[in-house]
Protein backbone atom coordinates (compact mmCIF):
# COMPACT_ATOMS: atom_id res chain seq x y z
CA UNK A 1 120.08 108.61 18.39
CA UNK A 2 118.21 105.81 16.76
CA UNK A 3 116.86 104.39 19.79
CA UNK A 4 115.07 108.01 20.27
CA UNK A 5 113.47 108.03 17.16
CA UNK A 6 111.93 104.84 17.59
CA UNK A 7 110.58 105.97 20.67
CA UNK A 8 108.56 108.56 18.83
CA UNK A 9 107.73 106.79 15.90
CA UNK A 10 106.15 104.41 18.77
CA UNK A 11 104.12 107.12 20.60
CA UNK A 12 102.91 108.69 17.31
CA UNK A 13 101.46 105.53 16.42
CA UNK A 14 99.90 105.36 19.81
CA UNK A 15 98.54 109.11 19.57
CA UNK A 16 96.74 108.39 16.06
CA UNK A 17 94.94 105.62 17.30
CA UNK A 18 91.53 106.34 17.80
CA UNK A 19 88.81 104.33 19.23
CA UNK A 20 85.97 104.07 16.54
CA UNK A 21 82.47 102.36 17.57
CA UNK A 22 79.73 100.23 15.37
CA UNK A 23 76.73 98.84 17.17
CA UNK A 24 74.57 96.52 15.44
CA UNK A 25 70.78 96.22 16.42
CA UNK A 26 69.32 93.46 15.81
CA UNK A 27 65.47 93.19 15.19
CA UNK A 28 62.63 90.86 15.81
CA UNK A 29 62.05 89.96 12.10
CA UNK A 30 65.67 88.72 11.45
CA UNK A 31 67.28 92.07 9.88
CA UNK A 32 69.70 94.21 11.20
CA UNK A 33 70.80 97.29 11.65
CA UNK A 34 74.96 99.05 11.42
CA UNK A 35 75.07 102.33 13.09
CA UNK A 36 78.12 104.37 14.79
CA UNK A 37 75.94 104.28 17.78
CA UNK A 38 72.74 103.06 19.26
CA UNK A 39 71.18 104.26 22.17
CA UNK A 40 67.83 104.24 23.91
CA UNK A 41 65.78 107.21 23.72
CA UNK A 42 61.87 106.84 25.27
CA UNK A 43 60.41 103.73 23.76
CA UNK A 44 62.79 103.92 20.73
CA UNK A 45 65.93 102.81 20.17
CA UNK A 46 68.13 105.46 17.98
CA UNK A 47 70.63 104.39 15.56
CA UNK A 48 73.19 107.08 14.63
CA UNK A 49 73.81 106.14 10.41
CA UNK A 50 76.22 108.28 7.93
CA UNK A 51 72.92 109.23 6.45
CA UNK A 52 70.80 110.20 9.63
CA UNK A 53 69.83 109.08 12.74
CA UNK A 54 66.85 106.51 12.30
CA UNK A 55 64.63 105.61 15.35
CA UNK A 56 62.96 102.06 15.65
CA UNK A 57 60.44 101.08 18.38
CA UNK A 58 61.82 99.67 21.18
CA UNK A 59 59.01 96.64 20.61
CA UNK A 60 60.72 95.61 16.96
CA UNK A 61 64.46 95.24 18.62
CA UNK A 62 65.36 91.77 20.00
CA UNK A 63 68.92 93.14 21.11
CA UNK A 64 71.89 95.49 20.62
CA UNK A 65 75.33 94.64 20.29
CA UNK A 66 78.16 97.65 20.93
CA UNK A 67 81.84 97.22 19.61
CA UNK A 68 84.31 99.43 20.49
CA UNK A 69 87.29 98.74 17.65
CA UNK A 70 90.87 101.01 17.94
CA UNK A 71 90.56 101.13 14.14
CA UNK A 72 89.83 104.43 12.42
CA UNK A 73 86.21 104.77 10.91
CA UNK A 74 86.16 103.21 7.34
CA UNK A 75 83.25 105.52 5.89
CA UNK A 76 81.87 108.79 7.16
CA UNK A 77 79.13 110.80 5.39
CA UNK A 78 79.42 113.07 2.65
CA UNK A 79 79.67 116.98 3.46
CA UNK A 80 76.05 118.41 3.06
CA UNK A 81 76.20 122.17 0.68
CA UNK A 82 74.85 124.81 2.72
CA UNK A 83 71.51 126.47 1.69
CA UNK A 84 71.29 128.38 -1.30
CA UNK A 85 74.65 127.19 -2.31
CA UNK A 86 75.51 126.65 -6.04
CA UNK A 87 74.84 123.13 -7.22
CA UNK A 88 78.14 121.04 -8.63
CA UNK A 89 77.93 120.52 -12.71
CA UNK A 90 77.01 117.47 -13.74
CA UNK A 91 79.80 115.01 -14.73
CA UNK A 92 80.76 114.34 -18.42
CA UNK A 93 78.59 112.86 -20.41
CA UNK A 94 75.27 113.77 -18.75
CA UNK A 95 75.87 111.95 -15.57
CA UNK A 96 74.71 108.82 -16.80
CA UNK A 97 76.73 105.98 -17.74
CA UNK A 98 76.22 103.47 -20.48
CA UNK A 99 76.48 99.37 -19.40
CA UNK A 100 77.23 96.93 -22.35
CA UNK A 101 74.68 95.19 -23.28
CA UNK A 102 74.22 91.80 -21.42
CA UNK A 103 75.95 88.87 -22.83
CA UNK A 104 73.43 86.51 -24.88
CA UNK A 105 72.81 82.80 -22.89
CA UNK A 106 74.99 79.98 -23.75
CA UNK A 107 73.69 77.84 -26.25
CA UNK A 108 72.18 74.49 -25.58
CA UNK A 109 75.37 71.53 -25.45
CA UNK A 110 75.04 69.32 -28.41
């Protein structure tokens, strides 16, 4: 009976593994670029971000590097309201939130 059980304890494991990609694109001034997915589209390359897709000119990429990882995605982009939806109240306090003041500089050794 035990043996069974670790047999499916062992394929669950397998089944929630999911294959999660991050290419980076690197461009010709030194930066880079995370996305879940690049791709070439016309003489752009298209980087798929949390936040929107953002298309570069293919002229300002040097290269792209794809990764393929088994782990599960480690941020994925907030739910957009639909239109005309009501908006969430504002936190507590106004929203804002109050930093202490900096520390003063040390003084001078004697």
């Amino acid at each position: 009976m035990p043996r069974i059980w670790m047999v499916v304890v062992a394929l669950t494991g397998v089944v929630l593994v999911t294959d999660a990609r991050a290419d980076m694109v690197y461009l010709t001034n030194g930066q880079s670029i995370w996305g879940r997915e690049a791709y070439e589209e016309g003489d752009s390359v298209v980087v798929e971000r949390p936040g929107g897709d953002l298309r570069i000119p293919k002229s300002q990429v040097d290269r792209i590097e794809r990764t393929q990882s088994t782990l599960p995605p480690f941020y994925s982009s907030p739910q957009t309201a639909p239109a005309g939806a009501p908006s969430p109240p504002p936190p507590p306090g106004g929203g804002t939130t109050q930093l202490p003041p900096p520390a003063p500089p040390p003084s001078p050794g004697k």
